[in-house]
Protein backbone atom coordinates (compact mmCIF):
# COMPACT_ATOMS: atom_id res chain seq x y z
CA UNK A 1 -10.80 38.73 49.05
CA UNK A 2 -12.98 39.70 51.86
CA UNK A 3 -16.28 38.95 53.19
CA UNK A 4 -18.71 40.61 55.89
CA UNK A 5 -21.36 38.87 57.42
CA UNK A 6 -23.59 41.78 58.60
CA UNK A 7 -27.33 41.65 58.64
CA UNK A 8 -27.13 45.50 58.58
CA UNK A 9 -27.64 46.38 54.54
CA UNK A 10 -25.49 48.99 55.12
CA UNK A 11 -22.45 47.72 56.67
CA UNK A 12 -20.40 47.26 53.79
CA UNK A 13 -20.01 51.31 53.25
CA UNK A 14 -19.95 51.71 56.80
CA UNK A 15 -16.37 49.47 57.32
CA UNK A 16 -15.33 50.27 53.61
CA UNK A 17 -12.49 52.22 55.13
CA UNK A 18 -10.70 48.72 56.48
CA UNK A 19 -12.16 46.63 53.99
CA UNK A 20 -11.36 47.80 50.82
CA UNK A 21 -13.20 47.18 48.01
CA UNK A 22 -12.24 43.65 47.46
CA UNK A 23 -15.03 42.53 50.02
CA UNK A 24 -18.39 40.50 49.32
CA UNK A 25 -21.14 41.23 52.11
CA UNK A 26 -23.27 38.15 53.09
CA UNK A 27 -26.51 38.26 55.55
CA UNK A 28 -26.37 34.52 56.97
CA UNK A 29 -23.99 31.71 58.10
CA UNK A 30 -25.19 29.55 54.97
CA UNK A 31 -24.39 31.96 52.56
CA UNK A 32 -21.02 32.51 53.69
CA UNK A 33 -20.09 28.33 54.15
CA UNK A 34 -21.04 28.41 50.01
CA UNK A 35 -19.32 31.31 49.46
CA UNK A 36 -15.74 29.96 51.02
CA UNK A 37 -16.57 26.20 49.68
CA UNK A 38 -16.64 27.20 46.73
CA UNK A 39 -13.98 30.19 46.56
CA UNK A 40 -10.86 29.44 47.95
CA UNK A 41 -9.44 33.06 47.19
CA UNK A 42 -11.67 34.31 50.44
CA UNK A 43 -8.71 35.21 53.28
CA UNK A 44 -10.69 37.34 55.70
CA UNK A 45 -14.11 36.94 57.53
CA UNK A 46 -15.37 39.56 59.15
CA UNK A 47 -18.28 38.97 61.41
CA UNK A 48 -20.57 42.30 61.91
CA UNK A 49 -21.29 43.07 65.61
CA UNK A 50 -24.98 42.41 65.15
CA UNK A 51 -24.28 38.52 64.66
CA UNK A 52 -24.93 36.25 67.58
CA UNK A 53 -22.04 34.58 69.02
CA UNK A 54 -22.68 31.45 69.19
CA UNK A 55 -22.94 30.91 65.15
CA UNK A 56 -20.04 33.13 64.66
CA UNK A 57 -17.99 30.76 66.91
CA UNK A 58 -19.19 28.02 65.18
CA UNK A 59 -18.04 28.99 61.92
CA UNK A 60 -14.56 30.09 63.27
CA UNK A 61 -14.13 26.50 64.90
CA UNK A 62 -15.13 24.97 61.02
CA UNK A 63 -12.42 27.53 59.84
CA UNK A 64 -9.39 26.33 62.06
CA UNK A 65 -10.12 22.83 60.64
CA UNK A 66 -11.19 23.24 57.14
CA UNK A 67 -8.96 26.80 56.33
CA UNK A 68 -6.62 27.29 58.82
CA UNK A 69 -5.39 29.56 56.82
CA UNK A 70 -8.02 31.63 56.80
CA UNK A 71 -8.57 34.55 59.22
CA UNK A 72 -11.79 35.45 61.55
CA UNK A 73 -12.50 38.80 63.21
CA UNK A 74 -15.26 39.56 65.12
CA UNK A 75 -16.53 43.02 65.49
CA UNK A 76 -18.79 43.94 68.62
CA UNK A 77 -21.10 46.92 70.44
CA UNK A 78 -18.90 46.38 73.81
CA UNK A 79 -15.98 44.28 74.01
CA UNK A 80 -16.23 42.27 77.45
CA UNK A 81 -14.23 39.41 78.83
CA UNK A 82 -16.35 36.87 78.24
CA UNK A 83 -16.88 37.32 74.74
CA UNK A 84 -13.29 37.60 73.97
CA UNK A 85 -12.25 34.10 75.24
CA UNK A 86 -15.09 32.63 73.68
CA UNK A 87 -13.73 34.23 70.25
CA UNK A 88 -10.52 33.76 70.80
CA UNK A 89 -10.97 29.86 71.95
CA UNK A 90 -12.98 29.08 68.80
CA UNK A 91 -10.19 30.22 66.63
CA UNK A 92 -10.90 33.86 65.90
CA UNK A 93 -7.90 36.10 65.66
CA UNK A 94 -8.63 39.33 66.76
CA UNK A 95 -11.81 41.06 68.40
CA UNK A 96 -12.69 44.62 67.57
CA UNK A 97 -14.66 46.96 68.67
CA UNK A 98 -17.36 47.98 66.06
CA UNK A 99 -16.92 51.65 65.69
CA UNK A 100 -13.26 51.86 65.66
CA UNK A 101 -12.61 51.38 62.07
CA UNK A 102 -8.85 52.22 62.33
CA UNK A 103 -8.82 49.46 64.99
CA UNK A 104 -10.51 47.34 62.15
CA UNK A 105 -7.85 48.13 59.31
CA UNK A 106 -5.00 47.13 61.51
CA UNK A 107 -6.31 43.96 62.70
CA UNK A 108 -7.16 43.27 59.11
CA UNK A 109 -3.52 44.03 58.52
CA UNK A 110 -2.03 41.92 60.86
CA UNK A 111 -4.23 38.98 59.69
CA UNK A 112 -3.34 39.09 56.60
CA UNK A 113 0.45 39.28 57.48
CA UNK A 114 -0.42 36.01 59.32
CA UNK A 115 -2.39 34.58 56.36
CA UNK A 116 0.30 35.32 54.05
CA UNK A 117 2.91 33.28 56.43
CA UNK A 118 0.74 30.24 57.33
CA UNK A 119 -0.27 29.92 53.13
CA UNK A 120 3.99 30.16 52.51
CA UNK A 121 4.17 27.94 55.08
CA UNK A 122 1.79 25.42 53.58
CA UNK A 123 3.27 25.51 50.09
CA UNK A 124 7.30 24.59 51.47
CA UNK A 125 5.89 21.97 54.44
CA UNK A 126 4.41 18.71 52.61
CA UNK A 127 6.12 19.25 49.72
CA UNK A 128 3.17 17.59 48.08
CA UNK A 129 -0.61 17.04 47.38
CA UNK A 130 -2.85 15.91 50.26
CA UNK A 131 -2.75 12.16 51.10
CA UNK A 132 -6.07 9.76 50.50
CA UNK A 133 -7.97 8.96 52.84
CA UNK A 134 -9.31 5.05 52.50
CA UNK A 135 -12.16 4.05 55.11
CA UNK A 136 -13.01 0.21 55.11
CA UNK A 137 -16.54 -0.83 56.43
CA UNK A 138 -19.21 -3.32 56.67
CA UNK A 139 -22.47 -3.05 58.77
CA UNK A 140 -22.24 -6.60 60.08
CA UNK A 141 -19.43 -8.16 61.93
CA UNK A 142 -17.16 -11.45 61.08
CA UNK A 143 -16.64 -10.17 57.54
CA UNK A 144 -13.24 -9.53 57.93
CA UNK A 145 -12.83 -5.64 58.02
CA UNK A 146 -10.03 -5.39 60.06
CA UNK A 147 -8.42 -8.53 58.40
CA UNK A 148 -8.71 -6.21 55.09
CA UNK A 149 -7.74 -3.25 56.44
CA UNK A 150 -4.38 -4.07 57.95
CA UNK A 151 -2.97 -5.98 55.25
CA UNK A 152 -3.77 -2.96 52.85
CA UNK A 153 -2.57 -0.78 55.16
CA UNK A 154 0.74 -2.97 55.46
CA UNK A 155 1.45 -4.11 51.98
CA UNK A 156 0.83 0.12 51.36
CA UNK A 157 3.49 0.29 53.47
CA UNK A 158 6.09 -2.24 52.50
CA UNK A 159 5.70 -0.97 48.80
CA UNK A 160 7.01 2.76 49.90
CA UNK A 161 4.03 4.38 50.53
CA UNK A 162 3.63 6.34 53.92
CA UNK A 163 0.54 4.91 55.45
CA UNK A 164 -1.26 5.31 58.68
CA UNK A 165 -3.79 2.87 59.98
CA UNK A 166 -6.57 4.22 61.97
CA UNK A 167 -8.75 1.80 64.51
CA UNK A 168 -12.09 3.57 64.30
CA UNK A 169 -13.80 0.38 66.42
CA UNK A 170 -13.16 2.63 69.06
CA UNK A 171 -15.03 0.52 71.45
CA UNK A 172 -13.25 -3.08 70.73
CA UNK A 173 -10.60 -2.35 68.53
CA UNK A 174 -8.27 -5.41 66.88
CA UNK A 175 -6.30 -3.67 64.80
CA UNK A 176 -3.50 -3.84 67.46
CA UNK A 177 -3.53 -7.18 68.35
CA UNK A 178 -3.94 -8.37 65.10
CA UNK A 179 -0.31 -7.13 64.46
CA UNK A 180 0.67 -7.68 67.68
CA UNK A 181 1.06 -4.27 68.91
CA UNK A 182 1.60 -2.70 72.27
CA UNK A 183 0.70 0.49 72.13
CA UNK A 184 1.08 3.62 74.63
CA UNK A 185 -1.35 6.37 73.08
CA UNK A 186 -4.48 5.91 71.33
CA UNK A 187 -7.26 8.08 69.48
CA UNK A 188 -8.35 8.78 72.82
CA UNK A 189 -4.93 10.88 73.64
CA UNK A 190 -6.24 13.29 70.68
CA UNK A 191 -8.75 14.96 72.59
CA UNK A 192 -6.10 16.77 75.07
CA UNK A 193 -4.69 17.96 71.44
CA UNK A 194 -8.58 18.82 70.01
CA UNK A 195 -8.02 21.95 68.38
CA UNK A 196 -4.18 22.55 68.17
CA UNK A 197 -3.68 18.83 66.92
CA UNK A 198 0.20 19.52 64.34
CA UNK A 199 2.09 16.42 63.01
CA UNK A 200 4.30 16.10 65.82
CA UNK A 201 0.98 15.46 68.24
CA UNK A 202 0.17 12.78 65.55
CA UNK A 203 3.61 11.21 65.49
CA UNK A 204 2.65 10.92 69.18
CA UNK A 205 -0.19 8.68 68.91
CA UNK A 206 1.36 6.60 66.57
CA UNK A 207 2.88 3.04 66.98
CA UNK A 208 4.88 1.60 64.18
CA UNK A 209 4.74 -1.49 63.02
CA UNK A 210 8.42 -2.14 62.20
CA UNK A 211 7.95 -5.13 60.22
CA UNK A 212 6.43 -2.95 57.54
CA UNK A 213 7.23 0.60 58.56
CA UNK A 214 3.24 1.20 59.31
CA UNK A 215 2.41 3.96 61.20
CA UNK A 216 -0.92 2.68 63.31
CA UNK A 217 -3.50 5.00 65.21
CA UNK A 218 -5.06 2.35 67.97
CA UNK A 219 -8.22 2.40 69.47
CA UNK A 220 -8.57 2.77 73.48
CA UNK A 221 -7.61 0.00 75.95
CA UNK A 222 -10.97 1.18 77.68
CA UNK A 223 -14.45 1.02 75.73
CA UNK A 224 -15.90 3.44 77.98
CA UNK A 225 -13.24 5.57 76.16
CA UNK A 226 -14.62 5.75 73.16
CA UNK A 227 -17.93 7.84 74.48
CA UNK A 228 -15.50 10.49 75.29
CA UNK A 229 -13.75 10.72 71.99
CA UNK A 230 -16.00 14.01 70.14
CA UNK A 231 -16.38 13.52 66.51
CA UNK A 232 -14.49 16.28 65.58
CA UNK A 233 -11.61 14.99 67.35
CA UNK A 234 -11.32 12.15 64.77
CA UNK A 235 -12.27 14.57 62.02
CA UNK A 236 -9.12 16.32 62.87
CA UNK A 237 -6.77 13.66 63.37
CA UNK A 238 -8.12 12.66 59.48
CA UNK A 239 -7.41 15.86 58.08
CA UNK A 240 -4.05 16.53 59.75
CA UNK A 241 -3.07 13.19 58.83
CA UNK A 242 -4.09 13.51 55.24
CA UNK A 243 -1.36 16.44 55.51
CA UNK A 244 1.38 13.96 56.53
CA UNK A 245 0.68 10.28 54.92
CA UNK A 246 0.31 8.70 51.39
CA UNK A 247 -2.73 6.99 52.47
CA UNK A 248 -5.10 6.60 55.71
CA UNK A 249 -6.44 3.48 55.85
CA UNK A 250 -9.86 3.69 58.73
CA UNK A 251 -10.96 0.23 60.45
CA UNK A 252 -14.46 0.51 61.31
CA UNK A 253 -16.66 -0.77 63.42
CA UNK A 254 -19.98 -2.98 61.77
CA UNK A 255 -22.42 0.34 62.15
CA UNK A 256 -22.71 3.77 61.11
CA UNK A 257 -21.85 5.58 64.32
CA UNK A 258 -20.99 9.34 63.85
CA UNK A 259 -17.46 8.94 64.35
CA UNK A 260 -17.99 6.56 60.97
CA UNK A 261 -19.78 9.03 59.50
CA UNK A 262 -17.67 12.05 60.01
CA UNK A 263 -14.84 9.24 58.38
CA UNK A 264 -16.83 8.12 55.00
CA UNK A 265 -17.18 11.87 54.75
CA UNK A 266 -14.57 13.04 54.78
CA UNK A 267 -13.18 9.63 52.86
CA UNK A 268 -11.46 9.75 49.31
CA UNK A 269 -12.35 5.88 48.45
CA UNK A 270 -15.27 3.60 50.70
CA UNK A 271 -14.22 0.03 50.67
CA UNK A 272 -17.58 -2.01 51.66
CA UNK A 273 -16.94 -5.74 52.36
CA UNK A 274 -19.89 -8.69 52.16
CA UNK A 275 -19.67 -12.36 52.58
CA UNK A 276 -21.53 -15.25 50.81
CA UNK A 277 -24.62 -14.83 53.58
CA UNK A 278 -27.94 -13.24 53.57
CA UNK A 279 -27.07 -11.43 56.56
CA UNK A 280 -24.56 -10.09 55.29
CA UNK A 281 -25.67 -8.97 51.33
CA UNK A 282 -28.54 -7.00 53.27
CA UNK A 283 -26.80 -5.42 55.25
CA UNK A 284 -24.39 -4.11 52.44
CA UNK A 285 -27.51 -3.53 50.66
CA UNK A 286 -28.91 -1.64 53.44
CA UNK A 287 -25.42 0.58 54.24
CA UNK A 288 -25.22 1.13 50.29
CA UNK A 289 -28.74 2.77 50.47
CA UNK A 290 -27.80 4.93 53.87
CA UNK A 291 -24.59 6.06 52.03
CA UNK A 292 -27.04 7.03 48.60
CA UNK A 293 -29.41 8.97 51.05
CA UNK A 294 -26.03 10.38 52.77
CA UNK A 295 -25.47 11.94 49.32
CA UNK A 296 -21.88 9.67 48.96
CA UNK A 297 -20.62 9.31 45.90
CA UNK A 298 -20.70 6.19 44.16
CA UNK A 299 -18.02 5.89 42.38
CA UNK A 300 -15.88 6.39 45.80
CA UNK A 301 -17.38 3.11 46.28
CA UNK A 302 -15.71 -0.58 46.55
CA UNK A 303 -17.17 -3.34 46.69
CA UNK A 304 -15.08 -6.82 48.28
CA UNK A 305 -16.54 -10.15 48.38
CA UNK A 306 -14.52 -11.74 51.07
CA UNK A 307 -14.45 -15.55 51.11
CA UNK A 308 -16.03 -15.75 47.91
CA UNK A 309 -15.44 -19.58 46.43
CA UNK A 310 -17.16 -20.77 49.99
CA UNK A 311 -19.68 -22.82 49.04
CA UNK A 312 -23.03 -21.82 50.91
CA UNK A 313 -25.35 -21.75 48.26
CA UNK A 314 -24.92 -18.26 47.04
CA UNK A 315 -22.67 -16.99 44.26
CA UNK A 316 -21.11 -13.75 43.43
CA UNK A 317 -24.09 -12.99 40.83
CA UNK A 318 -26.36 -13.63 43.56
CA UNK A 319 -24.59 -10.79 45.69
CA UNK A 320 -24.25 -8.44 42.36
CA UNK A 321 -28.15 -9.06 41.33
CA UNK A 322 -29.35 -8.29 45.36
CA UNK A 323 -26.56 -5.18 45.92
CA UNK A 324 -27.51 -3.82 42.02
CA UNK A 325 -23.66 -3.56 41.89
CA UNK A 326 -20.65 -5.00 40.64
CA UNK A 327 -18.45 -6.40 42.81
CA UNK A 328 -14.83 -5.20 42.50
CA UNK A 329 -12.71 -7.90 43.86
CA UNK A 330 -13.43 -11.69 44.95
CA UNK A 331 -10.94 -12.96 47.80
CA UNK A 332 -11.23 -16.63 48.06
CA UNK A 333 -11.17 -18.27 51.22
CA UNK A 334 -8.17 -19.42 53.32
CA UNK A 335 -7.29 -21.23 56.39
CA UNK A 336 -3.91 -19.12 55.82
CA UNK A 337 -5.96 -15.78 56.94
CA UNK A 338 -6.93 -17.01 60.34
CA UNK A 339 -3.49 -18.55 61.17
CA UNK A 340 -1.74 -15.60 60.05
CA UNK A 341 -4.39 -13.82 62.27
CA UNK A 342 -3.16 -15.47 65.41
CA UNK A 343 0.51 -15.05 64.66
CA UNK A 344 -0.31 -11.20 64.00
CA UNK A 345 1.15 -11.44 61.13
CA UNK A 346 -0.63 -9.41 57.92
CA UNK A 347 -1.52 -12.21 55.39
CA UNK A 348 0.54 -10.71 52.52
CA UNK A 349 3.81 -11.14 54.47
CA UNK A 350 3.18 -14.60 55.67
CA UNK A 351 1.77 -16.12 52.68
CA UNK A 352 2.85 -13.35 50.05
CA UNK A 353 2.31 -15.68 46.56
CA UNK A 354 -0.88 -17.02 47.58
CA UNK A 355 -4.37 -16.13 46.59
CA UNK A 356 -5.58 -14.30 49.18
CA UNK A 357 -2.77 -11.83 49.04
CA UNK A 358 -3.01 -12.11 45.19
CA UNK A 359 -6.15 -10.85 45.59
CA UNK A 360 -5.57 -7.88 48.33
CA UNK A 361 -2.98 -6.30 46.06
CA UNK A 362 -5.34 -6.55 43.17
CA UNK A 363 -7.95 -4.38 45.44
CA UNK A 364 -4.64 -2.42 46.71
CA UNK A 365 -3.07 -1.87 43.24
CA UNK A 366 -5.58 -1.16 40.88
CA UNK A 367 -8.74 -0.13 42.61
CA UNK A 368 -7.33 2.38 45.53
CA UNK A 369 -3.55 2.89 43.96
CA UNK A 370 -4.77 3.41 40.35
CA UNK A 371 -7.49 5.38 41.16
CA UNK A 372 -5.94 7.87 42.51
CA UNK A 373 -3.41 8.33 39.66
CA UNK A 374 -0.07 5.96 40.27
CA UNK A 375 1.38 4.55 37.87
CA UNK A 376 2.21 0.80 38.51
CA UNK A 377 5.26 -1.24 36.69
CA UNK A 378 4.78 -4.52 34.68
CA UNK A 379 6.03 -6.62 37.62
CA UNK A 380 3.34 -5.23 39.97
CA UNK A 381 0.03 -5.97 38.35
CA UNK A 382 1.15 -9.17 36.93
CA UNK A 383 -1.00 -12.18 38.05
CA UNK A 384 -3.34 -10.31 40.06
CA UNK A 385 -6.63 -11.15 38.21
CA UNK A 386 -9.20 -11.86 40.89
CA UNK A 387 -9.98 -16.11 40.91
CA UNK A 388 -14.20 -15.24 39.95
CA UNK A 389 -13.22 -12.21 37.21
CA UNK A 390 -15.14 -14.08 34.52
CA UNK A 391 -17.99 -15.02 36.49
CA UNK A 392 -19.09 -11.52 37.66
């Protein structure tokens, strides 16, 4: 299927020749992002020669991301130099000159030749469905995000699953000391890639963790780095990743920057992490409401109590009754966590029968693995109530 944005009412007969009659005509950019979100048959935009530029490279740069598959051809009055790089560096494959409708047909042609290849391509290269994407967040600090994040990420990885860890703090980033990393790229390396970013790039960026076999995505060495990292780099190294790995587990830093945005967006499963303090409680309280005005679903939403049995005078019901919702898995507290912590070693390798663990595989197993269909043996769920189960 076809479409042609045109505001010209009559363009549709006018190119019918190239088109075919498999072709839907659309008057604004709007109409055609509904049109290919919700039809995934669509192959071929063509852009009328009466659309501004600047919107049709727009959508051609969503395209290379979100379809890559799909191809863009811009028609124009006069074809100058100018205009073609700017098509052809937003992604569009071919620019035609309006009135030469056999000039049309054949660049139609070749892009669906090209379409055809990249969708064979697509069905023989993963071999499977796309990974899940896991992002792990709180909007105050000391809660233990990145604590929580790279023990999932590891005991994801030393059960079989291919995982990648992503350190979203981009300004002060632990997730490579914390497992004693010494990393050579970053997420800042991705922007030379922006745009043409394939899984041997990523495999670039990487450094594994070869305790575990975790693949880990570190933040820059440099915070002034991370105000040169654009959003839509990360937004690509998400969905290329999601092409490549089980699971994505995203460390985040305590606020909703865009780069945090563009990840819960784009997210399968939000983990959101609280501790027994007011602080705290509001401020899940207050990212739970940003996420319901964001339009995120709730039920891609987790809720962790972390250090739960402290006693501070607040309880678990206190945090369900102020949040308005149930909490999905208590982890006690340890003086394990922060030893393990400055050993860099993940908590559910150095201590692997003890409650905190216990608990992270209960949040691994059955509220991220579960949910997204496995199938777990006997021997895996065994003994992994949480320790406050009957008290929420």
């Amino acid at each position: 299927m076809n479409i042609l944005w045109d505001t010209d009412p009559d363009a549709l007969e006018k190119y019918r020749y190239a088109l075919g009659t498999d072709t839907q005509a659309l008057e604004s950019a709007a109409m055609v992002a509904r049109v290919l979100h919700d039809n995934v048959g669509v192959q071929q935009v063509v852009i009328g020669p009466d659309v501004a530029l600047d919107p049709a490279c727009e959508l051609a740069e969503a395209a290379r991301l979100d379809r890559p598959e799909l191809g863009v051809i811009l028609l124009r009055h006069r074809v100058d130099v100018t205009t073609l790089s700017q098509a052809l560096r937003s992604g569009m494959r071919e620019v035609v000159t309006a009135e030469d409708t056999t000039a049309l047909a054949d660049a139609l042609r070749r892009s669906r030749d090209l379409t055809s290849r990249l969708l064979g391509h697509a069905a023989g290269g993963s071999g499977g469905p796309e990974g899940h994407i896991v992002t792990v967040f709180s909007a105050k600090g000391g809660v233990g995000k990145t604590t929580l994040s790279t023990n999932v990420a590891t005991y994801l990885a030393s059960v079989g699953h291919k995982t990648l860890l992503l350190d979203l703090d981009l300004s002060f980033g632990d997730v490579a000391i914390s497992l004693q990393l010494i990393p050579t790229k970053s997420v800042f390396d991705a922007v030379a890639m922006s745009g043409h970013l394939d899984d041997q790039g990523l495999r670039s960026l990487v450094t594994t963790h070869e305790a575990s076999g975790l693949d880990v995505m570190c933040a820059p060495n440099d915070p002034g780095d991370a105000d040169r990292i654009p959003v839509n780099v990360v937004t690509e190294i998400l969905k290329v990743a999601r092409q490549h790995y089980e699971y994505v587990i995203v460390d985040t830093p305590p606020s909703f920057t865009e780069h945090v945005l563009a990840a819960c967006d784009i997210s399968s499963a939000l983990v959101l992490i609280a501790t027994l303090d007011i602080p705290a409680v509001k401020n899940l309280r207050v990212a739970l409401d940003t996420l319901d005005m964001l339009g995120s679903p709730k039920d891609a939403r987790i809720i962790v109590l972390n250090r739960a049995d402290t006693k501070v005078g607040l309880r678990p019901d206190d945090v369900v009754t102020a949040i308005k919702t149930p909490i999905a898995v208590n982890i006690p507290n340890s003086m394990t966590v922060p030893a393990s912590v400055n050993r860099g070693v993940p908590i559910v390798a150095d201590d692997p029968k003890g409650p905190v663990s216990a608990a992270i595989r209960e949040l691994t197993d059955i509220h991220i693995r579960q949910r997204f269909g496995e199938t777990l043996n006997g021997a895996e769920t065994t003994g992994r109530k949480s320790l406050f189960r009957g008290r929420r």
